[in-house]
Protein backbone atom coordinates (compact mmCIF):
# COMPACT_ATOMS: atom_id res chain seq x y z
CA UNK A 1 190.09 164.38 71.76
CA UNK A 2 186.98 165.80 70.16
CA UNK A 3 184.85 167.84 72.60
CA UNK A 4 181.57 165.65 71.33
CA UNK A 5 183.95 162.74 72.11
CA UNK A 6 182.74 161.00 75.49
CA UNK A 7 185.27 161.14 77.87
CA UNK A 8 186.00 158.72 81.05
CA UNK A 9 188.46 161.64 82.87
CA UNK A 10 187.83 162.14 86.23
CA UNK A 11 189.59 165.44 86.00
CA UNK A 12 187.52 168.64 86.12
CA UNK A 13 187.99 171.47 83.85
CA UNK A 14 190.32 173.78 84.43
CA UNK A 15 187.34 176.42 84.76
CA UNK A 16 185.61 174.57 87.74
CA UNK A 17 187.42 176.31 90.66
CA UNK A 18 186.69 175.12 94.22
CA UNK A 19 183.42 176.55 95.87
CA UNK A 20 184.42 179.66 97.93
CA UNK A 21 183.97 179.77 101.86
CA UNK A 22 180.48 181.25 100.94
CA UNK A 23 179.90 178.94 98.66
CA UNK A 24 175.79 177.25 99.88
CA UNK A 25 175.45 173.64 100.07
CA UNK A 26 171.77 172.94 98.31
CA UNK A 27 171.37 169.20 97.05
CA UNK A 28 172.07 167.85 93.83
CA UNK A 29 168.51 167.93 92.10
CA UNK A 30 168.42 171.60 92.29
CA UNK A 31 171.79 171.85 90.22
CA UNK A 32 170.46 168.44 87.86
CA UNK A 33 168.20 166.15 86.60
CA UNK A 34 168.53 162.18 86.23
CA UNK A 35 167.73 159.16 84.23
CA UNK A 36 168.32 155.63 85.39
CA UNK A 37 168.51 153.08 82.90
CA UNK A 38 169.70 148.74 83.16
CA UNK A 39 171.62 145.97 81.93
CA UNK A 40 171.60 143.36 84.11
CA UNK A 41 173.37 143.95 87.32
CA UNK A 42 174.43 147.33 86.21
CA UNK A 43 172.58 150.71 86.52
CA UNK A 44 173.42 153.49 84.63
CA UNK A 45 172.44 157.16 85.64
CA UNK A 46 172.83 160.19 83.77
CA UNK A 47 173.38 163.44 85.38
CA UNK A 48 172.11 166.58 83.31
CA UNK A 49 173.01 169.53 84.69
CA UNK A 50 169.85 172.34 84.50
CA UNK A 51 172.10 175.32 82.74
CA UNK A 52 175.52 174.88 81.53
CA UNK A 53 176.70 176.87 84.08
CA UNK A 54 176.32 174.21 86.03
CA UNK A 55 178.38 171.38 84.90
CA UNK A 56 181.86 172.40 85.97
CA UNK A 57 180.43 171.57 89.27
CA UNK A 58 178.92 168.62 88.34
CA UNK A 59 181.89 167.71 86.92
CA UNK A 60 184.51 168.61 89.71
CA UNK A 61 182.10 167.68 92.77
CA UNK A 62 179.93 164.43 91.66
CA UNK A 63 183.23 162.31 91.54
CA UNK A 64 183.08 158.37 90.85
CA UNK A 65 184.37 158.52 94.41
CA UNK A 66 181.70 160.33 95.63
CA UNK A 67 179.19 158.61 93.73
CA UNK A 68 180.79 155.46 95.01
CA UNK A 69 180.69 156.27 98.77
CA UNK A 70 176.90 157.58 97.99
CA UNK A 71 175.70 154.30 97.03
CA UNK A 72 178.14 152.04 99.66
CA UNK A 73 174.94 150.19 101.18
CA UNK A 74 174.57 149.03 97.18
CA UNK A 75 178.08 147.38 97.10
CA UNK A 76 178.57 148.07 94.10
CA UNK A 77 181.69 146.42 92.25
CA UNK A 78 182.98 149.29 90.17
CA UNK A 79 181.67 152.75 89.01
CA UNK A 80 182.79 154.51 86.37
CA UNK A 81 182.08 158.37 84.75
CA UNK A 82 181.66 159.36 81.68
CA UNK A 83 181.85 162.95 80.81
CA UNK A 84 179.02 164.30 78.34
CA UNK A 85 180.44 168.27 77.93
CA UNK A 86 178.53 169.01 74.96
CA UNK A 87 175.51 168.10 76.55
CA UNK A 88 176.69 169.46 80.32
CA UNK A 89 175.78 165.34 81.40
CA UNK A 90 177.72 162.54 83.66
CA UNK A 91 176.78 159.56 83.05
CA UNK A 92 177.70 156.65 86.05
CA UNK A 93 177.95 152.79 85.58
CA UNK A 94 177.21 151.63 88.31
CA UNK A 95 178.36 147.37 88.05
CA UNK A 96 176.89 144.72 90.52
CA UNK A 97 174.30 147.05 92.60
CA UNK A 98 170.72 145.99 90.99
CA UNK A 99 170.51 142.33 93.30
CA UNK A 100 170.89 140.51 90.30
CA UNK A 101 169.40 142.18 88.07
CA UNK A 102 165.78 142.75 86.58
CA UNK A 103 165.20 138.60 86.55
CA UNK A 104 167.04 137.57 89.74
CA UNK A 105 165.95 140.24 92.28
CA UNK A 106 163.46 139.88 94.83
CA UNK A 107 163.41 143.46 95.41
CA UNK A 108 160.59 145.96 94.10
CA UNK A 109 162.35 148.32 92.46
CA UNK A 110 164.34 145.74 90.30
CA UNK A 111 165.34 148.09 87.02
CA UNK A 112 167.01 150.44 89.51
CA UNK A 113 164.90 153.30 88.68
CA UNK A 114 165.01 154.71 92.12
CA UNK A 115 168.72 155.12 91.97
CA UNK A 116 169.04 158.56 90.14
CA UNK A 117 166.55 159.90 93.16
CA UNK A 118 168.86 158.56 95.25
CA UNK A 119 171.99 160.25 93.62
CA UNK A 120 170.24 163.57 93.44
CA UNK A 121 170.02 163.88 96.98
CA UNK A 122 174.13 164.28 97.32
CA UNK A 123 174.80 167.49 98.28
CA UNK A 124 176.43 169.89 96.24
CA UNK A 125 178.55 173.58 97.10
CA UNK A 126 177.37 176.09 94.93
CA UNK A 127 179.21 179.63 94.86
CA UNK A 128 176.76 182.98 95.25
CA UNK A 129 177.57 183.87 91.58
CA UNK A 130 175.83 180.18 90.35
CA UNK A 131 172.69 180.67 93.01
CA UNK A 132 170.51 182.01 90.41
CA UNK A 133 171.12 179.27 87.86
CA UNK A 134 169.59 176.77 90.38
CA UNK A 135 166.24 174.99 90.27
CA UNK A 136 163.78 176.77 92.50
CA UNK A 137 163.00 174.98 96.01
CA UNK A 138 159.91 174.33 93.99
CA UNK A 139 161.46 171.27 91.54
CA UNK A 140 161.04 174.39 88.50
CA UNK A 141 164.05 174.55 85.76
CA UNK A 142 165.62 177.92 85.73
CA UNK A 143 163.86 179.95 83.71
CA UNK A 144 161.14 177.32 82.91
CA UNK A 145 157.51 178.60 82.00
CA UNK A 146 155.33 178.63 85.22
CA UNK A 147 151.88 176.39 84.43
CA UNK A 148 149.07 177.42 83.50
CA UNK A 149 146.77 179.25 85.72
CA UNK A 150 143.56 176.60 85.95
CA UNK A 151 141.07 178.36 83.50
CA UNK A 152 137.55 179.26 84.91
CA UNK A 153 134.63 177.01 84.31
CA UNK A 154 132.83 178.10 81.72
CA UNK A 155 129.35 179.49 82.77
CA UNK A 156 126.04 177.30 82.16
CA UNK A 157 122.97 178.10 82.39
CA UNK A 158 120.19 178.41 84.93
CA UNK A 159 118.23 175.52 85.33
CA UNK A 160 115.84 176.93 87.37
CA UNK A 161 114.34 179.31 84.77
């Protein structure tokens, strides 16, 4: 199979060891970003890890088991992974969990966009070595470009002259 090939293993690479005794639990979002999109009664949500560093993990830990178990209160039917390497993403169908769907629900968020929030919060070992590569407590990518600093107002004149 092609390596730009989407895949449906489960398996994780044979480089994704298990997390070490050591290794620090921190929750998904700071290993990944999401996107929830719909179809009906199914919700898909796409996993992208923040450095590649970062996917074996994704990959060996964020299971369609776990992912399954994580949204159990959403009964949903089936759930199914698709493995993304070349762009270090999972992407999860997730059948039967939207109430119906974006016409039949009564619920507010009926496209399921709340869902990837909801997946990011699983939590997620992380070994010493990958700390770094983590999203700062502050939401920030790795590495991302702090904002700007607000610029001072410009000066204006007196009016009392």
């Amino acid at each position: 199979m092609n390596s730009d090939t989407p895949s449906t293993s489960t398996a994780a690479p044979h480089s994704a060891a298990a997390p070490a005794a050591d290794a620090a639990t921190v929750p998904l979002h700071r290993a990944a970003h999401g996107r929830t999109g719909d179809k009906g009664n199914r919700s898909n949500i796409s996993l992208i890890a923040w450095h590649p560093d970062l996917y074996p993990l994704l990959v060996a830990q964020i299971t369609e088991q776990a992912v399954a178990a994580h949204f159990a209160h959403r009964r949903p039917q089936a759930v199914r992974r698709h493995l993304l390497p070349t762009l270090g993403a999972l992407n999860f169908v997730l059948d039967e969990v939207l109430d119906g769907g974006v016409n039949d629900a009564l619920n507010l968020d009926t496209h399921g966009k709340a869902l990837a929030f909801h997946l990011l919060d699983l939590p997620l070992r992380v070994p010493p070595a990958l700390l770094p590569r983590l999203a700062g407590g502050d939401g920030a990518a790795p590495g991302a470009v702090p904002p700007l600093a607000p610029r001072p107002s410009p000066s204006r004149p007196n009016d009392d002259t």
